[in-house]
Protein backbone atom coordinates (compact mmCIF):
# COMPACT_ATOMS: atom_id res chain seq x y z
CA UNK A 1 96.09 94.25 99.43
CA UNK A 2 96.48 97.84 98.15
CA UNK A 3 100.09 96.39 96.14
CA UNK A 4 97.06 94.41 93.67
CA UNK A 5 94.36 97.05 93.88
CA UNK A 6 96.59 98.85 91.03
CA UNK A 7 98.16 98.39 88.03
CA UNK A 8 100.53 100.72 87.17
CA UNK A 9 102.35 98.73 84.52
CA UNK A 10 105.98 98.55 85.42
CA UNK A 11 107.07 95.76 83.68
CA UNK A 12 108.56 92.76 86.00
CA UNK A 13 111.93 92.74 85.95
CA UNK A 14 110.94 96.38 88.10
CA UNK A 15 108.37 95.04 90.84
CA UNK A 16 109.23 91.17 90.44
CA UNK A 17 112.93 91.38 89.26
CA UNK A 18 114.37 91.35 92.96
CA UNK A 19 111.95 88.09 94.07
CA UNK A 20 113.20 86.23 91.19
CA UNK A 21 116.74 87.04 91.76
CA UNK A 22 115.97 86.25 95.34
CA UNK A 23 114.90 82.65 94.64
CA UNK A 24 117.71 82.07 92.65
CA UNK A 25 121.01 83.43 94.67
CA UNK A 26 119.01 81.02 97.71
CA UNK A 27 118.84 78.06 95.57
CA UNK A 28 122.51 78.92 94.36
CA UNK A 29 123.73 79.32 97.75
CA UNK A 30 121.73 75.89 99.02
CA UNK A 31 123.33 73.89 96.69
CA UNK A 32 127.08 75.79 96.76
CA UNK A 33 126.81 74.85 100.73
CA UNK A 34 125.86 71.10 100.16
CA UNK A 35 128.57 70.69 98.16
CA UNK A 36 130.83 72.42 100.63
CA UNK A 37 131.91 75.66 98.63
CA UNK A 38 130.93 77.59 101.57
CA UNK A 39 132.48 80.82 101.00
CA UNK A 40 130.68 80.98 97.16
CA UNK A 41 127.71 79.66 99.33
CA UNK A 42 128.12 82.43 101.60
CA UNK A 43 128.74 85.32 98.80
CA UNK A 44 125.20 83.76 96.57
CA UNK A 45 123.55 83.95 100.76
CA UNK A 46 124.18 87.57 100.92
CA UNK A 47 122.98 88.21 97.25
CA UNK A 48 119.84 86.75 97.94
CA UNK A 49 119.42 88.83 101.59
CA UNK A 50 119.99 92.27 98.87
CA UNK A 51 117.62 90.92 96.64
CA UNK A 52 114.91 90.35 99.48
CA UNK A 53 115.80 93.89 100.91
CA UNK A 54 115.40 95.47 97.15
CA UNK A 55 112.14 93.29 96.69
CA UNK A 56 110.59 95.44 99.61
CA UNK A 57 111.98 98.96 98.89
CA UNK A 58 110.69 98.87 95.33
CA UNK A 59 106.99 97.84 95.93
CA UNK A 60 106.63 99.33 100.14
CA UNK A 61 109.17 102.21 100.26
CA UNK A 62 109.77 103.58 96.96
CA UNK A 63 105.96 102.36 96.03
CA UNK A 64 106.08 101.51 92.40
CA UNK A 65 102.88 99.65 92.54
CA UNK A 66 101.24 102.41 94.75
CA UNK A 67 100.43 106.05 94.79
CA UNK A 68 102.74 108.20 95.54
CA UNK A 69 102.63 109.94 98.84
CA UNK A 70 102.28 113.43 99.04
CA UNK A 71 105.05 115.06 100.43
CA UNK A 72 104.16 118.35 101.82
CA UNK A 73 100.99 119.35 103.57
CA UNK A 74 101.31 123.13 101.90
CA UNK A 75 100.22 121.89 98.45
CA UNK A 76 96.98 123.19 97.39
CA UNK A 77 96.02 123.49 101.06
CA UNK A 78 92.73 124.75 100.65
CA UNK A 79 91.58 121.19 99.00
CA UNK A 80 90.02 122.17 95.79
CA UNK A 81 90.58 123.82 92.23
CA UNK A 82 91.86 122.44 89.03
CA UNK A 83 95.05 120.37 89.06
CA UNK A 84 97.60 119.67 85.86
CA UNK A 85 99.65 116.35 86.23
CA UNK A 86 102.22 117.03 83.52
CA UNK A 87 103.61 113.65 82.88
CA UNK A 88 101.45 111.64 84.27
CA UNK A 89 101.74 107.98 82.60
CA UNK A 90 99.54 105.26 84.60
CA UNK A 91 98.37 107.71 87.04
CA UNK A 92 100.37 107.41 90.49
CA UNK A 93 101.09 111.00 90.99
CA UNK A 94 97.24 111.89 89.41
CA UNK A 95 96.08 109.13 92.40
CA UNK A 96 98.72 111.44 95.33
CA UNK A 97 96.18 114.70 94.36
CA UNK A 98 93.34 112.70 93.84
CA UNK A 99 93.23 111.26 97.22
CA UNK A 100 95.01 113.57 99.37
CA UNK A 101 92.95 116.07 98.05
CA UNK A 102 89.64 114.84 97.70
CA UNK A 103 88.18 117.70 96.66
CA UNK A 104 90.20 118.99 93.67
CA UNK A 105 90.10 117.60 89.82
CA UNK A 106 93.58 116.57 88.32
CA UNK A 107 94.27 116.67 84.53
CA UNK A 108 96.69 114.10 83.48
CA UNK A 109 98.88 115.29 80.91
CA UNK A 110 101.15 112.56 78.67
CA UNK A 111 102.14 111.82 75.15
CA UNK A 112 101.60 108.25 76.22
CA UNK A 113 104.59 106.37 73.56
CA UNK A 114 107.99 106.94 76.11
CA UNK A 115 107.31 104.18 78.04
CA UNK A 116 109.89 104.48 80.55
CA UNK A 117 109.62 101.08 81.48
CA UNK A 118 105.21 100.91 81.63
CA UNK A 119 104.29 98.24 79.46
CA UNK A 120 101.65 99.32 77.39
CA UNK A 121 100.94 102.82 78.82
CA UNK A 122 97.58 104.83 77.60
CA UNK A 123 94.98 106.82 78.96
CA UNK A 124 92.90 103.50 79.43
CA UNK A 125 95.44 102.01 82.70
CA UNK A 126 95.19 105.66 83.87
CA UNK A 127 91.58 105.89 83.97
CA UNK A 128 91.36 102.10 85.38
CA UNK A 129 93.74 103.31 88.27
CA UNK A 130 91.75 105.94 88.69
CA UNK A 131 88.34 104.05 88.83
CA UNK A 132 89.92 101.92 91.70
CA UNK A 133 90.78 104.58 94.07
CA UNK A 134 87.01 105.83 93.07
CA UNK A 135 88.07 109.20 91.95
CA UNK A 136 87.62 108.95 88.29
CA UNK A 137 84.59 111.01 87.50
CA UNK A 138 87.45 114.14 89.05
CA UNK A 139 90.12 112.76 86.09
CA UNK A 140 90.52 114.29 83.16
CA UNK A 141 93.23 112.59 80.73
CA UNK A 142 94.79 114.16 77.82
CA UNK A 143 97.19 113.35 75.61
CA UNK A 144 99.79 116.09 74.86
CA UNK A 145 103.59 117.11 74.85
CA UNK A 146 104.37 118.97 78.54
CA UNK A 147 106.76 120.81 76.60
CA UNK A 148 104.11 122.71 74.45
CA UNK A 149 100.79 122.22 76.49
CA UNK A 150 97.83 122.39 75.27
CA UNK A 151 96.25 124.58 77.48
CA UNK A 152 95.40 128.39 77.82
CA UNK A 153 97.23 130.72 79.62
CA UNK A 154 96.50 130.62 83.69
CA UNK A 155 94.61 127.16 83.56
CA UNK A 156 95.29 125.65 86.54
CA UNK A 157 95.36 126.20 90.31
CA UNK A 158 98.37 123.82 90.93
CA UNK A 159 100.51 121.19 89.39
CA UNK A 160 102.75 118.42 89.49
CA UNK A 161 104.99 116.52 88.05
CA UNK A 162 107.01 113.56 89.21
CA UNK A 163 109.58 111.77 87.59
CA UNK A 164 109.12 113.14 84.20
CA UNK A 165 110.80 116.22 83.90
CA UNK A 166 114.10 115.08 84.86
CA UNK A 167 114.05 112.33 81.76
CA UNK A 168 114.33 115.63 79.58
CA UNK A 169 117.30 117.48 78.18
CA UNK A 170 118.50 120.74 80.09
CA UNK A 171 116.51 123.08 77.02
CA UNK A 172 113.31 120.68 77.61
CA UNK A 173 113.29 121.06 81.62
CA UNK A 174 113.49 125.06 80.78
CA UNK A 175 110.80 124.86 78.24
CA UNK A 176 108.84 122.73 80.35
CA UNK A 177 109.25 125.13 83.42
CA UNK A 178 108.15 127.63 81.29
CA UNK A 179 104.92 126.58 80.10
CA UNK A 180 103.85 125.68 83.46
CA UNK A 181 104.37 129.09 84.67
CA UNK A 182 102.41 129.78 81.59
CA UNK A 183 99.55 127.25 82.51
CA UNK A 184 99.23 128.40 86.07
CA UNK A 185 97.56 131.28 87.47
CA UNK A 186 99.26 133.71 89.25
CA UNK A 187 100.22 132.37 92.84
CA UNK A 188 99.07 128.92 91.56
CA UNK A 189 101.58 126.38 93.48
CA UNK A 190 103.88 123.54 91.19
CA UNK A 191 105.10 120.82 93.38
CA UNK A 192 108.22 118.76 91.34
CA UNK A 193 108.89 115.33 92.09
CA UNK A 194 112.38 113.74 91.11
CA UNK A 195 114.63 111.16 91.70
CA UNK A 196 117.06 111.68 94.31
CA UNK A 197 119.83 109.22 94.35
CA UNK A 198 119.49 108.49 98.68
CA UNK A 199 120.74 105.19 100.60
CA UNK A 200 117.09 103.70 99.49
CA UNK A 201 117.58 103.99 95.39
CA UNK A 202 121.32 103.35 95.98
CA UNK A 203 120.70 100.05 98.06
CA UNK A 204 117.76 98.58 95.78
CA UNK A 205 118.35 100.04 92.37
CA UNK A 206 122.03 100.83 92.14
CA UNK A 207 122.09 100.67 87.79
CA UNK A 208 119.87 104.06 88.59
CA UNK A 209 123.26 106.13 88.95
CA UNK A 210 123.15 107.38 85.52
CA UNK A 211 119.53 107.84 85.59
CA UNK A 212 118.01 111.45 84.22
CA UNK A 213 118.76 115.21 83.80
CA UNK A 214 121.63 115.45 86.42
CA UNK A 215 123.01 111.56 85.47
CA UNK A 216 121.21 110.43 88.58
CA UNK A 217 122.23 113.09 91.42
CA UNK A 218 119.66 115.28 92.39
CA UNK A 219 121.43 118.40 92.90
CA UNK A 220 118.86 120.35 95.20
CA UNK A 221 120.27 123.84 93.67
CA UNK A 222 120.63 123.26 89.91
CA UNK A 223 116.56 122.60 90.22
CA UNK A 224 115.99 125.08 92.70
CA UNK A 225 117.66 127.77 90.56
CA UNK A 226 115.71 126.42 87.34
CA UNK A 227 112.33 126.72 89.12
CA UNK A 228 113.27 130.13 90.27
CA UNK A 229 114.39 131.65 86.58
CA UNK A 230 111.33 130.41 85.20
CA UNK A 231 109.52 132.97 87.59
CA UNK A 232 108.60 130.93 90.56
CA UNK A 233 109.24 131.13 93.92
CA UNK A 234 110.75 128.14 96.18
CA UNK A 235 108.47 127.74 98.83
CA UNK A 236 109.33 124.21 100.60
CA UNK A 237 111.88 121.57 99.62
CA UNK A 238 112.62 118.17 101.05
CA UNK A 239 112.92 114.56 100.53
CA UNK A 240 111.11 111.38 101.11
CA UNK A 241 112.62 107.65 100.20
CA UNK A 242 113.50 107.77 96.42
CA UNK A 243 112.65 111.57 96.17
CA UNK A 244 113.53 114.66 95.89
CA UNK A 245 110.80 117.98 96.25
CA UNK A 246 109.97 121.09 95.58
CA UNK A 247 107.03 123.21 96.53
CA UNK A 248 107.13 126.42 93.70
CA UNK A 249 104.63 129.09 93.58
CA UNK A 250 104.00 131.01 90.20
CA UNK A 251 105.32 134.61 90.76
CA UNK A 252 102.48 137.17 89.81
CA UNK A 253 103.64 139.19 86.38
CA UNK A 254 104.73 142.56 87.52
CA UNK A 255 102.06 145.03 88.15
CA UNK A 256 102.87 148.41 85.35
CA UNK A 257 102.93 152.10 85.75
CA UNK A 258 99.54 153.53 84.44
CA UNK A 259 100.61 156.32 81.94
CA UNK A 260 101.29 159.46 83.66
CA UNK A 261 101.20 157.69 86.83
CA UNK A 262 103.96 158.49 89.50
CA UNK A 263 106.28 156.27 91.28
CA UNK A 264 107.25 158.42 93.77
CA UNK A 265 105.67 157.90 97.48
């Protein structure tokens, strides 16, 4: 019941596209059979069995119309403090913090107009999702560019992001990387969330090979080595279905030289 307990807002040809498509390569292939074009039969058979198999990755593996799992234990494991969700749209990362850490507040951060295929997306679906995983009085929404945050310097205990920041430009995903080392406090932990091209995207959403900053490949080092120029430190990295991770912590600024002071032992 949890796939209606949300509405995230992907439009349908995302969550329903593959059950349509479904009913009619079956229909196709019933009527191909009966009248005895059984190989075209058999071809419009095995379309429909893909479309059935993409109808459950989207909505039970790759989740659209659910939260998204947390991927790593180490995030914020103390359970509290004050959480950024830099590109949050209709709130599925916001509800991964919210409820796997029950005990922190998340600030949602979008300019709510790129759609990105939510129909309709504002604070208001956000806040709605939020209300029906019961955690809304911890959700704060703003509206605001992740590029140039709104925020003062060493905010925010943690952060994430999740396919957002790889919809930008090379020069965006550096200025982005840099305000949230700005935003953070020193040692504060920024787990990235992005879309890694495995057999699951490949099998029920192959038109996604072109999709963001690397034209759909994840490329675990060009991020890595962004992360790590912008002053944080790699700390875990993995994958689950649809996704690539990264665990980050925010390097503390280099500790000076009083005047006069010496630097030998």
């Amino acid at each position: 019941m949890d796939l209606l307990r949300y509405d995230f807002g992907y439009e349908w040809p995302w969550t329903w596209g593959h059950a349509l498509a479904a009913a009619v390569f079956t229909l196709l292939a019933v009527g191909l059979y009966r009248a005895r074009w059984r190989r075209t039969g058999a071809v419009m058979a095995a379309l429909a069995a893909w479309a059935v198999a993409g109808a459950v990755i989207v909505n039970l593996v790759l989740r659209f119309s659910l939260p998204i799992v947390l991927p790593t234990e180490r995030f914020l494991t103390g359970g509290e403090g004050r959480v950024l969700d830099a590109g949050a749209g209709s709130g599925r990362s916001a509800l991964m913090v919210l409820t796997a850490r029950p005990r922190a507040t998340v600030t949602a951060l979008d300019i709510f107009g790129a759609e990105y295929g939510i129909g309709g997306n504002g604070p208001e679906r956000l806040l709605a999702n939020a209300r029906a995983a019961g955690a809304e009085a911890r959700l704060e929404v703003r509206v605001g560019d992740m590029r140039a945050m709104p925020f003062e310097p060493r905010t925010f205990d943690g952060a994430v992001s999740a396919f957002a920041i790889d919809h930008l430009s090379r020069p965006d995903v550096e200025r982005t990387f840099a305000e949230m080392t700005r935003v953070l406090k020193p040692g504060g932990q920024f787990l990235l969330l992005v879309i890694n091209q495995d057999a699951w995207v490949r099998t029920a959403l192959p038109f996604f090979v072109h999709h963001g900053y690397f034209g759909g490949r994840a490329y675990p080092e060009r991020w890595r080595s962004g992360l790590e120029r912008a002053g944080f430190r790699v700390i875990d990295e993995g994958t689950q279905p649809g996704t690539l991770y990264f665990l980050a912590e925010n390097a503390p600024p280099a500790v000076s030289a009083l005047p006069g002071a010496s630097t030998r032992d």
